[in-house]
PDB file of N, CA and C in Angstrom:
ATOM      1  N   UNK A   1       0.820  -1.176   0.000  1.00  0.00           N
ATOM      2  CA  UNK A   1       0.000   0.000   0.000  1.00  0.00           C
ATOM      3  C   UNK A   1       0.874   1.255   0.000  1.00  0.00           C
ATOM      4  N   UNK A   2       1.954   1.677   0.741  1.00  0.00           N
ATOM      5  CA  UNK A   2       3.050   2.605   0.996  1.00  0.00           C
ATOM      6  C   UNK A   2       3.766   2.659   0.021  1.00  0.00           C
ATOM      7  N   UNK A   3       4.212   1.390  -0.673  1.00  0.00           N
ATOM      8  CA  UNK A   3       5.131   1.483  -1.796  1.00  0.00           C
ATOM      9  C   UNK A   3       4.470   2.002  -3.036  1.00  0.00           C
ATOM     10  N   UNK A   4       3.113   1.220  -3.056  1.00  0.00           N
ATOM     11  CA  UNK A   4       2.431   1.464  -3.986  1.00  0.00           C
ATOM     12  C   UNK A   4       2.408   0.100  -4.684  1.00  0.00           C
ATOM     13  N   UNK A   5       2.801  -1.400  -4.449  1.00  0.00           N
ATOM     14  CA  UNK A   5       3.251  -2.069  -5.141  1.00  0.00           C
ATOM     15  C   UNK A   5       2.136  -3.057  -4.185  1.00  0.00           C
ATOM     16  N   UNK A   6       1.593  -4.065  -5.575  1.00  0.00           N
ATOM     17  CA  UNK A   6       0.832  -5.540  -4.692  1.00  0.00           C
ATOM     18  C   UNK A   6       1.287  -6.048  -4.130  1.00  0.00           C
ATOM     19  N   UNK A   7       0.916  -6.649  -2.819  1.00  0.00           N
ATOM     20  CA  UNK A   7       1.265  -7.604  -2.337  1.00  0.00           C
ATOM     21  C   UNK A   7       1.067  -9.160  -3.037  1.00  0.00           C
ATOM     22  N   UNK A   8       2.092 -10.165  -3.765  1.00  0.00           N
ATOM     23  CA  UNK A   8       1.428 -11.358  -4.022  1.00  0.00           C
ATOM     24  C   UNK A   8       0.329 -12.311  -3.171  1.00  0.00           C
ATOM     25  N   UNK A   9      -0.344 -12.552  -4.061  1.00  0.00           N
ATOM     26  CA  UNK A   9      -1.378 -13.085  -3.550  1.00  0.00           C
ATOM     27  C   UNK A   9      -0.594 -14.718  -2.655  1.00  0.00           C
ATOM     28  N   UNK A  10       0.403 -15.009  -3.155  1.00  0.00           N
ATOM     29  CA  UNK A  10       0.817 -16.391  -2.658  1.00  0.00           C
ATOM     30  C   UNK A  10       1.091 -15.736  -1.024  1.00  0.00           C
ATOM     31  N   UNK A  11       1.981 -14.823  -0.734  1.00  0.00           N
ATOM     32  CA  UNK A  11       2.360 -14.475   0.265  1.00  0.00           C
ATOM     33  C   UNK A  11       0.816 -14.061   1.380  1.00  0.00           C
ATOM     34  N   UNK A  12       0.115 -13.197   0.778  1.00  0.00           N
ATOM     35  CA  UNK A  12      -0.661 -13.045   1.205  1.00  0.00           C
ATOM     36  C   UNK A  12      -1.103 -14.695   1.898  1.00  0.00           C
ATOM     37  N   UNK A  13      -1.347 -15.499   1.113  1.00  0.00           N
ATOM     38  CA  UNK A  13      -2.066 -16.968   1.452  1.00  0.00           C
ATOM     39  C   UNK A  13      -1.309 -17.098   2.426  1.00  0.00           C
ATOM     40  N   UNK A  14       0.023 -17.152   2.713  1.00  0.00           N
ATOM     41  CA  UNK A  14       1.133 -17.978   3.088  1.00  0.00           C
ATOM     42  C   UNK A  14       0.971 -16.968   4.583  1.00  0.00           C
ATOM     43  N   UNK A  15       1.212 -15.873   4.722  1.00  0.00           N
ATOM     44  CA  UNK A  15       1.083 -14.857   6.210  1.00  0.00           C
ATOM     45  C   UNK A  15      -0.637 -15.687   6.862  1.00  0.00           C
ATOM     46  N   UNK A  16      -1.531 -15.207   6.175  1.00  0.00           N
ATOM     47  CA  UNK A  16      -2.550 -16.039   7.041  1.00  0.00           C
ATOM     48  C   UNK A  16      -3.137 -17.277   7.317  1.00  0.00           C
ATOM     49  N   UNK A  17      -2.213 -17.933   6.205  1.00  0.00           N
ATOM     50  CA  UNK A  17      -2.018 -19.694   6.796  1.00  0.00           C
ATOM     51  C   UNK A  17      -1.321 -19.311   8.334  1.00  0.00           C
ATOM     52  N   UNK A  18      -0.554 -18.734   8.472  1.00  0.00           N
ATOM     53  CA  UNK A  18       0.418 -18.781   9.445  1.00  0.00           C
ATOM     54  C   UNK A  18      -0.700 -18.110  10.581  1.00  0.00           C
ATOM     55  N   UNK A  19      -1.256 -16.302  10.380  1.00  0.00           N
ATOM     56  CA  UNK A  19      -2.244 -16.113  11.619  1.00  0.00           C
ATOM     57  C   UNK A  19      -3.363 -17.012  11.741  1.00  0.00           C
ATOM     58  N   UNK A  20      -3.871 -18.176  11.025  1.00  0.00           N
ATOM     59  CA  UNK A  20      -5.194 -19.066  11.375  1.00  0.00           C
ATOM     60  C   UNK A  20      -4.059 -20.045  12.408  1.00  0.00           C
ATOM     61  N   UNK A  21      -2.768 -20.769  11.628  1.00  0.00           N
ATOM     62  CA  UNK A  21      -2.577 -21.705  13.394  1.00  0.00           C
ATOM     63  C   UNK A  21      -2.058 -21.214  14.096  1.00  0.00           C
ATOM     64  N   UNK A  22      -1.606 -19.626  14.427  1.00  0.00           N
ATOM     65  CA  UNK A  22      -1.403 -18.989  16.150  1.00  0.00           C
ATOM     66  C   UNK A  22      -2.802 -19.083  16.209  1.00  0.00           C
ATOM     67  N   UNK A  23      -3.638 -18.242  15.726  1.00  0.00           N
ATOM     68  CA  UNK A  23      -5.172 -18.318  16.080  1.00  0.00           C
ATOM     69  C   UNK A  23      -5.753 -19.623  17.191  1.00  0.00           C
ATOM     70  N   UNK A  24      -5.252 -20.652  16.433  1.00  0.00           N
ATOM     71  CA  UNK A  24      -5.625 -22.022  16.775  1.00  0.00           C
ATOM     72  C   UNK A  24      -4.514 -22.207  18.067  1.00  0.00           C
ATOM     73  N   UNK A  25      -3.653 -22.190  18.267  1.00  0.00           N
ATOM     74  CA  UNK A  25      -2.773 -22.302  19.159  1.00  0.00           C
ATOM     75  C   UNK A  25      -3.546 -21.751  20.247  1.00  0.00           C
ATOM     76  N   UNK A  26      -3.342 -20.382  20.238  1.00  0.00           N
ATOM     77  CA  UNK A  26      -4.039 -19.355  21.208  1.00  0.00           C
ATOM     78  C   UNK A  26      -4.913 -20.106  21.459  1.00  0.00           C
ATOM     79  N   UNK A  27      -6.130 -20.235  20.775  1.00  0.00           N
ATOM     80  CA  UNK A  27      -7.399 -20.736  21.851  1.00  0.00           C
ATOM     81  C   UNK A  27      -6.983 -22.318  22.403  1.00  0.00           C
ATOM     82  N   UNK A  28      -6.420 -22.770  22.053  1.00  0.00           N
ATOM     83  CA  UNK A  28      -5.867 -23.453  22.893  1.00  0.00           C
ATOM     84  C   UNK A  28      -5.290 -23.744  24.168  1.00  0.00           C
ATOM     85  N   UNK A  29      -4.138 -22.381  24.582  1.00  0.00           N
ATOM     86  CA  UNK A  29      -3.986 -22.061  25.418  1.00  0.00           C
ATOM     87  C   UNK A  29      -4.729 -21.776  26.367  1.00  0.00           C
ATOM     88  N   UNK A  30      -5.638 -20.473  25.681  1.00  0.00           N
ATOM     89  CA  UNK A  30      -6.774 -19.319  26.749  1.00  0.00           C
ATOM     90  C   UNK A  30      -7.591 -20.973  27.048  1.00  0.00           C
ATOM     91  N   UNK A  31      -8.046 -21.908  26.663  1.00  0.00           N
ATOM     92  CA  UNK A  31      -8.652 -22.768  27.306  1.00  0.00           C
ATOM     93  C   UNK A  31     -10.146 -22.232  27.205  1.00  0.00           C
ATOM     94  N   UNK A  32     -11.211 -22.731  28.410  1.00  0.00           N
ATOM     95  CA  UNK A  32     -12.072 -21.894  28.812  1.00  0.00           C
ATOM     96  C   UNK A  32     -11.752 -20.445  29.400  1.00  0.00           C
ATOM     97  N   UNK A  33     -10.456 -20.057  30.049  1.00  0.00           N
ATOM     98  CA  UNK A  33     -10.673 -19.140  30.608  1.00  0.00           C
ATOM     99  C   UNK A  33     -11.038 -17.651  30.279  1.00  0.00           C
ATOM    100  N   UNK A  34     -11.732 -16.929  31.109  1.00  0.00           N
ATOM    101  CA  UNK A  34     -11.890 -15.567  30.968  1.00  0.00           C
ATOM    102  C   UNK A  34     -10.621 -14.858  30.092  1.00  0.00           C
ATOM    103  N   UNK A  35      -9.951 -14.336  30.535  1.00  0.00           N
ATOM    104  CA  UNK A  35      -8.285 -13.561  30.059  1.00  0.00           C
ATOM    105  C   UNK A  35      -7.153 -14.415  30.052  1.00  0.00           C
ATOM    106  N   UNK A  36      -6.474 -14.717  29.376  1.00  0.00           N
ATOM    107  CA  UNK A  36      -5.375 -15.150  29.446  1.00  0.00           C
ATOM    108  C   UNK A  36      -4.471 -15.993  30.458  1.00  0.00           C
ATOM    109  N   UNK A  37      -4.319 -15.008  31.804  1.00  0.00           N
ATOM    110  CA  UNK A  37      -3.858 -15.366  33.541  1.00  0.00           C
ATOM    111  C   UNK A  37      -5.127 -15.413  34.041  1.00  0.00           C
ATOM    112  N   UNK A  38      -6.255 -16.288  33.680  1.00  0.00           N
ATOM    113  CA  UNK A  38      -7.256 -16.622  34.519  1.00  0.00           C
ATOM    114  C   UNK A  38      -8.892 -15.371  34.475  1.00  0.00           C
ATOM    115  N   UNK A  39      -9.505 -15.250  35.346  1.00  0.00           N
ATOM    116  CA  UNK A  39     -10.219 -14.766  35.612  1.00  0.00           C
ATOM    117  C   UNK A  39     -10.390 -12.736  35.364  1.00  0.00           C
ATOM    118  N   UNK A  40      -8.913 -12.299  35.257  1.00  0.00           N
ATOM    119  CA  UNK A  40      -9.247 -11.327  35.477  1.00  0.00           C
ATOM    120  C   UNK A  40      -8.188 -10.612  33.955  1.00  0.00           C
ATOM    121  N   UNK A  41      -8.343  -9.443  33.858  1.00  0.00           N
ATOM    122  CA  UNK A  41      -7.506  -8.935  32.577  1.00  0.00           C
ATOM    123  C   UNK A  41      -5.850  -8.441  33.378  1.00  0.00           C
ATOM    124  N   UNK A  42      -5.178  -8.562  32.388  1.00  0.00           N
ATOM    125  CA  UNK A  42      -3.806  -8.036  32.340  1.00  0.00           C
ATOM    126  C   UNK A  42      -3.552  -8.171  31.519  1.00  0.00           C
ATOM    127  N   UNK A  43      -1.873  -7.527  31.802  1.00  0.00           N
ATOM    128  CA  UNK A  43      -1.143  -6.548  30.665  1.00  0.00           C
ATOM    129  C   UNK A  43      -1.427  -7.595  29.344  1.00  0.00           C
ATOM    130  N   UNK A  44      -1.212  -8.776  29.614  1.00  0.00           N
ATOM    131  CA  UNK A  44      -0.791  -9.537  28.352  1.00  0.00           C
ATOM    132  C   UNK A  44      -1.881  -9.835  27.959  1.00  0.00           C
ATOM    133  N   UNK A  45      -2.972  -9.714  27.966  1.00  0.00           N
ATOM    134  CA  UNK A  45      -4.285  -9.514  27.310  1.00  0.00           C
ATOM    135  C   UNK A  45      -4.563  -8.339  26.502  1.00  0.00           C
ATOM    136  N   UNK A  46      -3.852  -7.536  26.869  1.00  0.00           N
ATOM    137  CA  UNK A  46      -3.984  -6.095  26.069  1.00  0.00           C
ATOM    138  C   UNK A  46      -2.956  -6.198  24.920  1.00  0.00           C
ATOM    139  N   UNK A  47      -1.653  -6.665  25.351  1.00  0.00           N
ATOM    140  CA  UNK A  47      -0.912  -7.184  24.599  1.00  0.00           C
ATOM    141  C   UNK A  47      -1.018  -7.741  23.323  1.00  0.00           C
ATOM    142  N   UNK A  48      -1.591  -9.075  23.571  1.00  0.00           N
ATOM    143  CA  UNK A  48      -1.883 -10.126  22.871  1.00  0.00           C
ATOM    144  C   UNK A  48      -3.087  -9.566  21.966  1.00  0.00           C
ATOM    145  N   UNK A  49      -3.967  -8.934  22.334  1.00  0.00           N
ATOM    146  CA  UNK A  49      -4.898  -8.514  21.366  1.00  0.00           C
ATOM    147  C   UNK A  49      -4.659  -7.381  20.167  1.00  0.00           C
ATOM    148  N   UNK A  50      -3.551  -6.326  20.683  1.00  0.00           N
ATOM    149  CA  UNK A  50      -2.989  -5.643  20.345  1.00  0.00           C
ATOM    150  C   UNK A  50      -2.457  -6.600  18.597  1.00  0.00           C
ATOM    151  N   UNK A  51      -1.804  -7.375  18.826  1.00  0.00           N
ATOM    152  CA  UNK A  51      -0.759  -8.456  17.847  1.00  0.00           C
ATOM    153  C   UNK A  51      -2.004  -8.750  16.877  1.00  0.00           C
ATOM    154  N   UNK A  52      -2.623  -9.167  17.573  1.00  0.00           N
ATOM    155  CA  UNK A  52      -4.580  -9.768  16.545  1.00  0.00           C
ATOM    156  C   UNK A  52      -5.093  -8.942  15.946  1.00  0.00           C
ATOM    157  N   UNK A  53      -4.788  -7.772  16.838  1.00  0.00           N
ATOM    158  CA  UNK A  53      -5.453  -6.923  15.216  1.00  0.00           C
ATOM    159  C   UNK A  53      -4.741  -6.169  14.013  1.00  0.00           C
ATOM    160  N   UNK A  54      -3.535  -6.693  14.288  1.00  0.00           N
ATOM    161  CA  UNK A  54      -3.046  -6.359  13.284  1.00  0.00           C
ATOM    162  C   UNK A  54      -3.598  -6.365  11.534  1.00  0.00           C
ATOM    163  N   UNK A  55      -3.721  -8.109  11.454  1.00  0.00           N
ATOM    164  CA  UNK A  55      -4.505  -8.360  10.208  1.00  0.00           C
ATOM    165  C   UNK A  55      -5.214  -7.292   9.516  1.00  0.00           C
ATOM    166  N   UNK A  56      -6.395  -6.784  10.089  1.00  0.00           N
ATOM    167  CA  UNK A  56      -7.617  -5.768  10.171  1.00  0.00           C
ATOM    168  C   UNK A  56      -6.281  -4.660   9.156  1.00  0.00           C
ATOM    169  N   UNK A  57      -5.177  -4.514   9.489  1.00  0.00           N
ATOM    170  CA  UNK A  57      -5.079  -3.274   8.690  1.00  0.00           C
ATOM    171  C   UNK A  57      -5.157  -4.031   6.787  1.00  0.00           C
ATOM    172  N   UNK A  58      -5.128  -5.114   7.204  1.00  0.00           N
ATOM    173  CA  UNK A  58      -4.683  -5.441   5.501  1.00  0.00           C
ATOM    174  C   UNK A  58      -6.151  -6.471   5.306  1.00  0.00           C
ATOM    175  N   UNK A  59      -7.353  -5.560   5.846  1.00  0.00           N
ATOM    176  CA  UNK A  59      -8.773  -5.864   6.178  1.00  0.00           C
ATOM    177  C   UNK A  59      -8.871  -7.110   6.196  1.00  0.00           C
ATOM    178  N   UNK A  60      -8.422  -7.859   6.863  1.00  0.00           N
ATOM    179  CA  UNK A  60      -8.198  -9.481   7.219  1.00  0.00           C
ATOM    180  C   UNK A  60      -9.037  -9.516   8.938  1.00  0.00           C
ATOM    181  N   UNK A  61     -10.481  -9.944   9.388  1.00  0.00           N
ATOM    182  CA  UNK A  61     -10.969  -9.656  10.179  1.00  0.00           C
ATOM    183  C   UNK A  61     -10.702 -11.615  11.143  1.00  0.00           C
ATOM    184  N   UNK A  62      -9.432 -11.726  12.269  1.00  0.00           N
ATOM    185  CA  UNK A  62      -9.307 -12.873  12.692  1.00  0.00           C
ATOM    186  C   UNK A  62     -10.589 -13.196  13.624  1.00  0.00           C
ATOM    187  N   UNK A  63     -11.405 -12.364  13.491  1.00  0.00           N
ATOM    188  CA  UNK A  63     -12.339 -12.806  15.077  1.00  0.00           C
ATOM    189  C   UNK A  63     -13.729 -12.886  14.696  1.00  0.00           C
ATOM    190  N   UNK A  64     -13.625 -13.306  13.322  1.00  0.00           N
ATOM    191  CA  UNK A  64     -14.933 -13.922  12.450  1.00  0.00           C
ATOM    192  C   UNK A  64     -14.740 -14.948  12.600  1.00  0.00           C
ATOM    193  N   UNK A  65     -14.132 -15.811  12.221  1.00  0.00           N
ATOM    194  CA  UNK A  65     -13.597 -16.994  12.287  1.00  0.00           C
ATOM    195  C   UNK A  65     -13.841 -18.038  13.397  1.00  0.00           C
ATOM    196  N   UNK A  66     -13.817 -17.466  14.960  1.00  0.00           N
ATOM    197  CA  UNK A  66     -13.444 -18.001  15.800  1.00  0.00           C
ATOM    198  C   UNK A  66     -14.411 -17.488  17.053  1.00  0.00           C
ATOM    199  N   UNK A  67     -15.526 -17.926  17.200  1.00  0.00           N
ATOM    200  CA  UNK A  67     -16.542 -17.595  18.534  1.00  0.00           C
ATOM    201  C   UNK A  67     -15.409 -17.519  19.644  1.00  0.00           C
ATOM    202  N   UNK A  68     -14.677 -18.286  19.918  1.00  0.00           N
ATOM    203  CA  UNK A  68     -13.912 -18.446  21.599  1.00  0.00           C
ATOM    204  C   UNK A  68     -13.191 -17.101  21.400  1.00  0.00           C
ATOM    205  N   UNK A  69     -12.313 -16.547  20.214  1.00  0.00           N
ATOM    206  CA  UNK A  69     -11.179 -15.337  19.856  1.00  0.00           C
ATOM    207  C   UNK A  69     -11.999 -14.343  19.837  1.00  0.00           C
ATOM    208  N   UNK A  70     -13.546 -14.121  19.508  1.00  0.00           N
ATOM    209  CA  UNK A  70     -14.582 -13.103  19.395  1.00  0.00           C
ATOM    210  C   UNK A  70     -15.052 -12.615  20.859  1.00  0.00           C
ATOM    211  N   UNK A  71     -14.958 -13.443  21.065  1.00  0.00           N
ATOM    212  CA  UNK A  71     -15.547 -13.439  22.999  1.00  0.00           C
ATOM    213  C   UNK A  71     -14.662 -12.984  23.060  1.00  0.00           C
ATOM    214  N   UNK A  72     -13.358 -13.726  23.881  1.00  0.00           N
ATOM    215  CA  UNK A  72     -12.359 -12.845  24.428  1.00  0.00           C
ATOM    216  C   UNK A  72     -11.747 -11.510  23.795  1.00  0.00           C
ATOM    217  N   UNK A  73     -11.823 -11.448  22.595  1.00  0.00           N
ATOM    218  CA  UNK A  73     -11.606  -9.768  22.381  1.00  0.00           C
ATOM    219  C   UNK A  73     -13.057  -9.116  23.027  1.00  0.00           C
ATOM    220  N   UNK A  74     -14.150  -9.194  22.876  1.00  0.00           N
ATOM    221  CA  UNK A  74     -15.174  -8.729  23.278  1.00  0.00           C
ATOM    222  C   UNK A  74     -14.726  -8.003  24.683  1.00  0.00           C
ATOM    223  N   UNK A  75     -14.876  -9.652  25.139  1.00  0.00           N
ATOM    224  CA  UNK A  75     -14.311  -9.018  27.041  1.00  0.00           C
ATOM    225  C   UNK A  75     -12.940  -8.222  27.039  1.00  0.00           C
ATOM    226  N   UNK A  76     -11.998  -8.207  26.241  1.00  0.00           N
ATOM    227  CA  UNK A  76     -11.119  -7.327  26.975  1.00  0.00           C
ATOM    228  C   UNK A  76     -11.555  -5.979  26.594  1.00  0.00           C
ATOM    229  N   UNK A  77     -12.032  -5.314  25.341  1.00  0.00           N
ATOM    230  CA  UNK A  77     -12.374  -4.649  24.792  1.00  0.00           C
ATOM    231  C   UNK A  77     -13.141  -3.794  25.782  1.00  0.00           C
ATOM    232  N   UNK A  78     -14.446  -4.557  26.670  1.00  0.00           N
ATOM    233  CA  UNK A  78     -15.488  -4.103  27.381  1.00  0.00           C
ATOM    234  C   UNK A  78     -14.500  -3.631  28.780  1.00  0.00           C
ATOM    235  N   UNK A  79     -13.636  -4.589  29.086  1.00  0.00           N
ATOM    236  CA  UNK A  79     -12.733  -4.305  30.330  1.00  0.00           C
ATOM    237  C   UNK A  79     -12.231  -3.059  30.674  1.00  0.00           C
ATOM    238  N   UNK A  80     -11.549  -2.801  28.751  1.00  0.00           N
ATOM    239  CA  UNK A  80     -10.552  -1.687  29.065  1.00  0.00           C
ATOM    240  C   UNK A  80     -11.882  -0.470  28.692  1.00  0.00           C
ATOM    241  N   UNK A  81     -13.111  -0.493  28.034  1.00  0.00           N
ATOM    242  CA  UNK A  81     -13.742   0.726  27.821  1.00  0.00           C
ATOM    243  C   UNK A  81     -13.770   0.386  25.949  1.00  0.00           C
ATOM    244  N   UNK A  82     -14.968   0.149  26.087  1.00  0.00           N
ATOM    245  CA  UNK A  82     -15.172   0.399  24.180  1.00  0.00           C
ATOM    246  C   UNK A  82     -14.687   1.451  23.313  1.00  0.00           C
ATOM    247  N   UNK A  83     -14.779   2.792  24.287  1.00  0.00           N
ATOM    248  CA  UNK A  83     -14.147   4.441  23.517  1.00  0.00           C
ATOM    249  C   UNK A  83     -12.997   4.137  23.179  1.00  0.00           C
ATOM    250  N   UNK A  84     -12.463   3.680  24.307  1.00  0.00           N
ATOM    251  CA  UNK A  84     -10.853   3.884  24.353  1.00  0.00           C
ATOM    252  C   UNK A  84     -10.391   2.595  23.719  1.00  0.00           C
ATOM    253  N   UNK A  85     -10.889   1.328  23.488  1.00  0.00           N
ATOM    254  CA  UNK A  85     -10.083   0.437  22.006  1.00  0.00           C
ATOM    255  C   UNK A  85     -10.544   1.270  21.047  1.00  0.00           C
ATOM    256  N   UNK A  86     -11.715   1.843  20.593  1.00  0.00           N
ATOM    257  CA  UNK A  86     -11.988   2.098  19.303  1.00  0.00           C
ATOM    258  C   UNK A  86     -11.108   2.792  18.952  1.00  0.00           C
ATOM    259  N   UNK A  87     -10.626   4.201  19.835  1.00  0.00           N
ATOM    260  CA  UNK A  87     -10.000   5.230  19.572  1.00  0.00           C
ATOM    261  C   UNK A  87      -8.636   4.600  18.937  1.00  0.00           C
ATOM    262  N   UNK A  88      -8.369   3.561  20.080  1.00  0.00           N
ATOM    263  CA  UNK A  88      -6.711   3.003  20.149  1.00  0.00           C
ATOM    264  C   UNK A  88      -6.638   2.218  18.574  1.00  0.00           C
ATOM    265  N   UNK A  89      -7.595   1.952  18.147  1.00  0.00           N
ATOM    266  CA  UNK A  89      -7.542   0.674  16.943  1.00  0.00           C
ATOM    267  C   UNK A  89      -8.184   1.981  15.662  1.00  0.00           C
ATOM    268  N   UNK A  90      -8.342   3.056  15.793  1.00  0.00           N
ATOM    269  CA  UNK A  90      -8.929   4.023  14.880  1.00  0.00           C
ATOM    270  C   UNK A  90      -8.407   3.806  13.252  1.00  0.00           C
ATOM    271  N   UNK A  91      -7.298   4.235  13.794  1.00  0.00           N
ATOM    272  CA  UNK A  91      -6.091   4.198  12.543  1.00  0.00           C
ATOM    273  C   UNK A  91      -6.015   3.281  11.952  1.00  0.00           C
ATOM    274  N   UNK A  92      -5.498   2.148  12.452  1.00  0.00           N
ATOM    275  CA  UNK A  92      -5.451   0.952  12.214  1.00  0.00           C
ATOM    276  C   UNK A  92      -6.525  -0.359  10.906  1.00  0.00           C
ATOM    277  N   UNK A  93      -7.843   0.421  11.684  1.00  0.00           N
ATOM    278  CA  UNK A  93      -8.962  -0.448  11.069  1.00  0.00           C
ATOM    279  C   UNK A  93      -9.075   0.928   9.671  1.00  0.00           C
ATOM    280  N   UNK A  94      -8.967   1.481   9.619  1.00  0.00           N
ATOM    281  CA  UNK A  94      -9.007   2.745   8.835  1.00  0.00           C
ATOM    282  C   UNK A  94      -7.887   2.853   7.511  1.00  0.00           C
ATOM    283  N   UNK A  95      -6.964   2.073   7.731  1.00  0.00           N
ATOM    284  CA  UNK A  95      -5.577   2.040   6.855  1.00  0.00           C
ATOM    285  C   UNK A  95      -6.165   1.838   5.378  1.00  0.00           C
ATOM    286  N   UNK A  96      -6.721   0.965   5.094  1.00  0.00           N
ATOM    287  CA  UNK A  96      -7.127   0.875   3.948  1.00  0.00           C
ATOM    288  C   UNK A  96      -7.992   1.810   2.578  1.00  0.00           C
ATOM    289  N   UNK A  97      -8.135   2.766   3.931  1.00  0.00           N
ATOM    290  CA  UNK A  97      -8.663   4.384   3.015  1.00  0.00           C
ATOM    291  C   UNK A  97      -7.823   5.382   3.248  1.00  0.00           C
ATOM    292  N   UNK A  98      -6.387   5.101   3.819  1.00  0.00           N
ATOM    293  CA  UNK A  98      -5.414   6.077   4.158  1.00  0.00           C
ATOM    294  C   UNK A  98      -4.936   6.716   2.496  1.00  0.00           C
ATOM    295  N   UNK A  99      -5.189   7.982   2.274  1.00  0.00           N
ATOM    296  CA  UNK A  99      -3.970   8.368   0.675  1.00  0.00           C
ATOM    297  C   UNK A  99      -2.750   8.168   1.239  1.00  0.00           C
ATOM    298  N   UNK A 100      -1.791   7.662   0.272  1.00  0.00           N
ATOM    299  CA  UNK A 100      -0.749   7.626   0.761  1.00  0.00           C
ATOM    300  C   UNK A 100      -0.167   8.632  -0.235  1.00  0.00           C
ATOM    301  N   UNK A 101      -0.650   9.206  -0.944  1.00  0.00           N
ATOM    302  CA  UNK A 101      -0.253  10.418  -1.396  1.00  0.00           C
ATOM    303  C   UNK A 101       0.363  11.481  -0.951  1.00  0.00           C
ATOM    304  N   UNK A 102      -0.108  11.606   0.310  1.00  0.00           N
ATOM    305  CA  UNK A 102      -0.060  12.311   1.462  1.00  0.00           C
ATOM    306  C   UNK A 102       1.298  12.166   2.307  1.00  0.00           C
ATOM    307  N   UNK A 103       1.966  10.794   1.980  1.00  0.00           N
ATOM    308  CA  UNK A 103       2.800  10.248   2.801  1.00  0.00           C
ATOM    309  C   UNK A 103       4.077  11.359   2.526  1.00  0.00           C
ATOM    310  N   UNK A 104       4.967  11.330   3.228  1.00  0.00           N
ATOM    311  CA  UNK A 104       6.457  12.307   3.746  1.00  0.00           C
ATOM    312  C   UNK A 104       6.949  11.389   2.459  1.00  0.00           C
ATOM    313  N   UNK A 105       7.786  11.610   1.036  1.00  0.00           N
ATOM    314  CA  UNK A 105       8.414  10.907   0.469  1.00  0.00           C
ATOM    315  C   UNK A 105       9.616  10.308   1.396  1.00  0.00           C
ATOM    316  N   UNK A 106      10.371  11.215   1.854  1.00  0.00           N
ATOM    317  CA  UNK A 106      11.321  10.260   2.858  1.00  0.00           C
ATOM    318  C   UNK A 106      11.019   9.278   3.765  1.00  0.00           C
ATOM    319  N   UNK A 107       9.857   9.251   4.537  1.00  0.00           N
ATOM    320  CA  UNK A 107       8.999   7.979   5.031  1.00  0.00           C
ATOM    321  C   UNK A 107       8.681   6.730   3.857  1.00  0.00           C
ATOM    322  N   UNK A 108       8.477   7.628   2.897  1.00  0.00           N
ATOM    323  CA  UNK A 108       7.900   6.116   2.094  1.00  0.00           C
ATOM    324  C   UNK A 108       8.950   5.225   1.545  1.00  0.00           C
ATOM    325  N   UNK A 109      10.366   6.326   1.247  1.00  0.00           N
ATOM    326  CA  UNK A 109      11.403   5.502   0.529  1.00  0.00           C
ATOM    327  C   UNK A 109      12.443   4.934   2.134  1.00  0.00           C
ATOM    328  N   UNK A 110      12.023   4.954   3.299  1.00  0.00           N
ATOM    329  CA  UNK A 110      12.255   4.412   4.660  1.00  0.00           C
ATOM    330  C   UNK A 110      11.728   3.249   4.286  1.00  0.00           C
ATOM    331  N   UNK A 111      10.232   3.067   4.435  1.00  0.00           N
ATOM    332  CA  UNK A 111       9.556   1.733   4.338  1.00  0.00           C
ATOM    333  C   UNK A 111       9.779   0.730   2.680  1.00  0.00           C
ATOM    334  N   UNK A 112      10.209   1.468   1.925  1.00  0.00           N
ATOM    335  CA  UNK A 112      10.845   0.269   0.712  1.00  0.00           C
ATOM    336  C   UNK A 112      11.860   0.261   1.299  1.00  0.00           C
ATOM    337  N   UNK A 113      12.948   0.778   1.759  1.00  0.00           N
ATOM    338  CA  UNK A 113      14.345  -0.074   1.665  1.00  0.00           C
ATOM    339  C   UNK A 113      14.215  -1.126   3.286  1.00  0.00           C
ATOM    340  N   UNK A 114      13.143  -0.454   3.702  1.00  0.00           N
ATOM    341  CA  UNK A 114      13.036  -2.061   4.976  1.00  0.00           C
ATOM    342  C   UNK A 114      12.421  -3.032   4.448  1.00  0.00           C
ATOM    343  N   UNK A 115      11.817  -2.514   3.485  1.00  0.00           N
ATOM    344  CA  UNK A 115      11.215  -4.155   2.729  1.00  0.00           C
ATOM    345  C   UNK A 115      11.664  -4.661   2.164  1.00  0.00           C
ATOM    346  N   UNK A 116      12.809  -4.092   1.655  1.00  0.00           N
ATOM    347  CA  UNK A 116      13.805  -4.958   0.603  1.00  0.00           C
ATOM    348  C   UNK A 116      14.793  -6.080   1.156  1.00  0.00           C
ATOM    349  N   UNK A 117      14.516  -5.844   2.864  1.00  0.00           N
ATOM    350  CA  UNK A 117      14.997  -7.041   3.366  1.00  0.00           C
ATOM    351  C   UNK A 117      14.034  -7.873   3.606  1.00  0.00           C
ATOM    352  N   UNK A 118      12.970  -7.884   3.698  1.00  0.00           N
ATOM    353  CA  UNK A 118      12.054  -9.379   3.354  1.00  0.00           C
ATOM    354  C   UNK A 118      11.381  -9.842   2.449  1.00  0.00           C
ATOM    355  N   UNK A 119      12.089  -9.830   1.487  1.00  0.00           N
ATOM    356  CA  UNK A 119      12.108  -9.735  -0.481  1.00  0.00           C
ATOM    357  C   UNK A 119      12.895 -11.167  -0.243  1.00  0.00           C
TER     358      UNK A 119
END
């Protein structure tokens, strides 16, 4: 999107082969429980959800998929205050209507030569 250049579709396949089995891992872990360390929220719940929504910028939604991963974002979401994820995830869920026209040319030719190391 920044470069201006597609992402292949193989890679594309190949990154969310990879977020569906953490996906699967994770609920594995969380088990039944509420948050992560049991019953109540912490840091690494904020954390960890933080990492999950990443996808969402490259409109990849992981918590369709998965009633147990939907819940628990739900609850942490409600924990920390609905305003304040929305606000925090604004940008984020939004990327996909960003101009990048707009972008600092020296920012954009930053983000190609970091990509040219995972080429």
């Amino acid at each position: 999107m920044i470069t201006g250049e597609e992402v292949p579709a193989e890679k594309t396949e190949e990154v969310l082969d990879e977020v569906n089995t953490n996906v699967q891992l994770f609920e594995k872990f969380l088990q039944d429980k509420k948050f992560i360390t049991g019953d109540n929220i912490s840091l690494v719940d904020v954390v960890a959800l933080v990492e999950m929504m990443q996808p969402m910028a490259g409109n990849h939604n992981i918590f369709h998929n998965s009633a147990k991963l939907a819940e628990w974002r739900m609850r942490v979401e409600l924990t920390i205050g609905s305003d304040l994820f929305l606000e925090a995830h604004e940008r984020l869920t939004k990327l996909t209507e960003w101009d990048c026209s707009t972008l600092d040319p020296t920012v954009k030719e930053r983000v190609c030569k970091l990509l040219q190391k995972f080429k």
